[in-house]
Protein backbone atom coordinates (compact mmCIF):
# COMPACT_ATOMS: atom_id res chain seq x y z
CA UNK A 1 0.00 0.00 0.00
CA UNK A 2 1.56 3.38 -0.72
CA UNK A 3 1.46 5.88 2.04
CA UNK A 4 -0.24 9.10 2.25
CA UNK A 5 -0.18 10.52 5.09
CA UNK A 6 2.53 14.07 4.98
CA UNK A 7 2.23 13.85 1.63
CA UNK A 8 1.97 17.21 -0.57
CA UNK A 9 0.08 17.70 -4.29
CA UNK A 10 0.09 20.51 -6.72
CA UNK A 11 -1.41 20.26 -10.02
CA UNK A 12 1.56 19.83 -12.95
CA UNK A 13 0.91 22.91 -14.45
CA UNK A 14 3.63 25.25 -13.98
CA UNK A 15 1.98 28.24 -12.64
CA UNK A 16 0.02 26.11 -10.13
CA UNK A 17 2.55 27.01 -7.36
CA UNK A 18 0.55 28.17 -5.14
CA UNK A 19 -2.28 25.76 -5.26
CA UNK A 20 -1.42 22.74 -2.76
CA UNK A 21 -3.23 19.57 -1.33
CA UNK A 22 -2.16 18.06 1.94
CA UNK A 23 -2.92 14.51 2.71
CA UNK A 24 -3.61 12.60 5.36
CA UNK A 25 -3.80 8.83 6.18
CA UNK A 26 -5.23 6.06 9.18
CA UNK A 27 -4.88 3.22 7.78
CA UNK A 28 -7.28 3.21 4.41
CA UNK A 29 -9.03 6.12 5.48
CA UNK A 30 -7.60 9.47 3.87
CA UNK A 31 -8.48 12.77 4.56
CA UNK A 32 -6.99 16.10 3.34
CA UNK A 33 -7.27 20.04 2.79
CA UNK A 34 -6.28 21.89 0.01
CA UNK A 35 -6.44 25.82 -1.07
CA UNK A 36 -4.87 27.90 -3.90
CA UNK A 37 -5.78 29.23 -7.02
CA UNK A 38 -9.67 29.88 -6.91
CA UNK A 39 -10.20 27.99 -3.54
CA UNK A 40 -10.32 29.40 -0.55
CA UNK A 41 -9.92 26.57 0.94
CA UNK A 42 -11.14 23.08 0.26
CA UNK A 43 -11.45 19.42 1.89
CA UNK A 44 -11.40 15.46 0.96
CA UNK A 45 -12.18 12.66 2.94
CA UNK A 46 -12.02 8.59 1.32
CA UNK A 47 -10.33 5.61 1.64
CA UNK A 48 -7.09 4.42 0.09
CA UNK A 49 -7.44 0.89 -1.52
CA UNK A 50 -4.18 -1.90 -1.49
CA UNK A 51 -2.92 -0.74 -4.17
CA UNK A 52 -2.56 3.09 -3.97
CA UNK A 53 -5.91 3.99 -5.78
CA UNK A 54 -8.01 6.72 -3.76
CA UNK A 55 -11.82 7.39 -3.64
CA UNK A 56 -13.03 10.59 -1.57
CA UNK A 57 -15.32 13.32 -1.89
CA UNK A 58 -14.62 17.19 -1.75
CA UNK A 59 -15.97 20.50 -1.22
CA UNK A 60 -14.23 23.33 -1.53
CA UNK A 61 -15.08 27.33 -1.30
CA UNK A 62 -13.99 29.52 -4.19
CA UNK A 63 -13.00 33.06 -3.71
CA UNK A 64 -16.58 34.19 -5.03
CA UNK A 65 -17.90 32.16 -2.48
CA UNK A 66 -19.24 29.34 -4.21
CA UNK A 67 -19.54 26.54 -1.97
CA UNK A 68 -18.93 23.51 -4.69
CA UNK A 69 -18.98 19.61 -3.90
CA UNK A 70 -17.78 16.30 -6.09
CA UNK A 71 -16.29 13.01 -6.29
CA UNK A 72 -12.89 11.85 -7.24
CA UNK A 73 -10.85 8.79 -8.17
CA UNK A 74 -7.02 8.96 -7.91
CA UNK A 75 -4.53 6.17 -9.76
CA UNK A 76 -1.17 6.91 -8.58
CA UNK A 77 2.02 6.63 -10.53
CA UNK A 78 5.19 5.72 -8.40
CA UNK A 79 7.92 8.35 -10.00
CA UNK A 80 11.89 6.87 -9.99
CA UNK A 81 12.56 9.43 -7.09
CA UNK A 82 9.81 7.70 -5.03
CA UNK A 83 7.44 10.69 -5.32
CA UNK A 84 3.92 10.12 -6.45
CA UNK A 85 2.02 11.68 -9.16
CA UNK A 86 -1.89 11.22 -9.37
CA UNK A 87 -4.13 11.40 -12.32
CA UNK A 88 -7.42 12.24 -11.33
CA UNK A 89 -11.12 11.46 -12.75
CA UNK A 90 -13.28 14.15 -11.11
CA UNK A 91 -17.11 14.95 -11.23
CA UNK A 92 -18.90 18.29 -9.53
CA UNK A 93 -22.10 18.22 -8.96
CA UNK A 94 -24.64 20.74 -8.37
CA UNK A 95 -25.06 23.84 -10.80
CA UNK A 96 -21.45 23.60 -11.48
CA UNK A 97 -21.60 20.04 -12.34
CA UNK A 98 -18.80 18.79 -14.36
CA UNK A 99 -16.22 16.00 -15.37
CA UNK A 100 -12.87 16.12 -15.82
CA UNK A 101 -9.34 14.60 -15.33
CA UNK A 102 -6.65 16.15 -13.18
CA UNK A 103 -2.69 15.93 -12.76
CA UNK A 104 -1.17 15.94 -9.68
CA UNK A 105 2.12 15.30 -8.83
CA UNK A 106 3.75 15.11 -5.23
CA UNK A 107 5.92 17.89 -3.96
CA UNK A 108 9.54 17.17 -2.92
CA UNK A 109 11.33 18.68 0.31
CA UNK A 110 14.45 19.59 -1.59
CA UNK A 111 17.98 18.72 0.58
């Protein structure tokens, strides 16, 4: 089972800098906040399965105030420097309802 918990996520695009995800891990329960970009500030709670994949819903509030909810699947990809990037199949629902698929990838404490 990979391990989550300490673990930090920013989307792969390069200007996303400032948009991070911090997870969190009990055994295959996960739980996490996030913020950046348009979100104020956001949350996740799910479970992690055997073999990395992660479930959880989120809400999040944007800096309108939009309060906006969804569902997630993560597969993770184990990088040759042990970090993990995550490739994610989202759906919002609500009046902002919407699919789509993210990249994440994990953020390294440099030495």
């Amino acid at each position: 089972m990979i391990g989550y918990d300490g673990r930090r996520f920013r989307p792969v695009e390069h200007d996303a800098h400032d948009r991070v995800a911090h997870y969190h891990q009990d055994g295959d329960l996960l739980w996490g906040e996030f913020g950046g970009g348009r979100a104020r500030r956001g949350s996740l709670t799910g479970r992690c399965s055997p073999d990395g994949r992660l479930e959880f819903a989120y809400c999040m509030v944007l800096d309108d105030g939009e309060v906006i909810s969804g569902f997630c699947r993560s597969v993770p990809t184990v990088r040759p420097d042990g970090g993990i990037d995550l490739r994610e199949e989202w759906e919002r629902f609500g009046r902002h309802s919407a699919r789509g698929v993210s990249r994440l990838t994990e953020i390294k404490e440099e030495r």
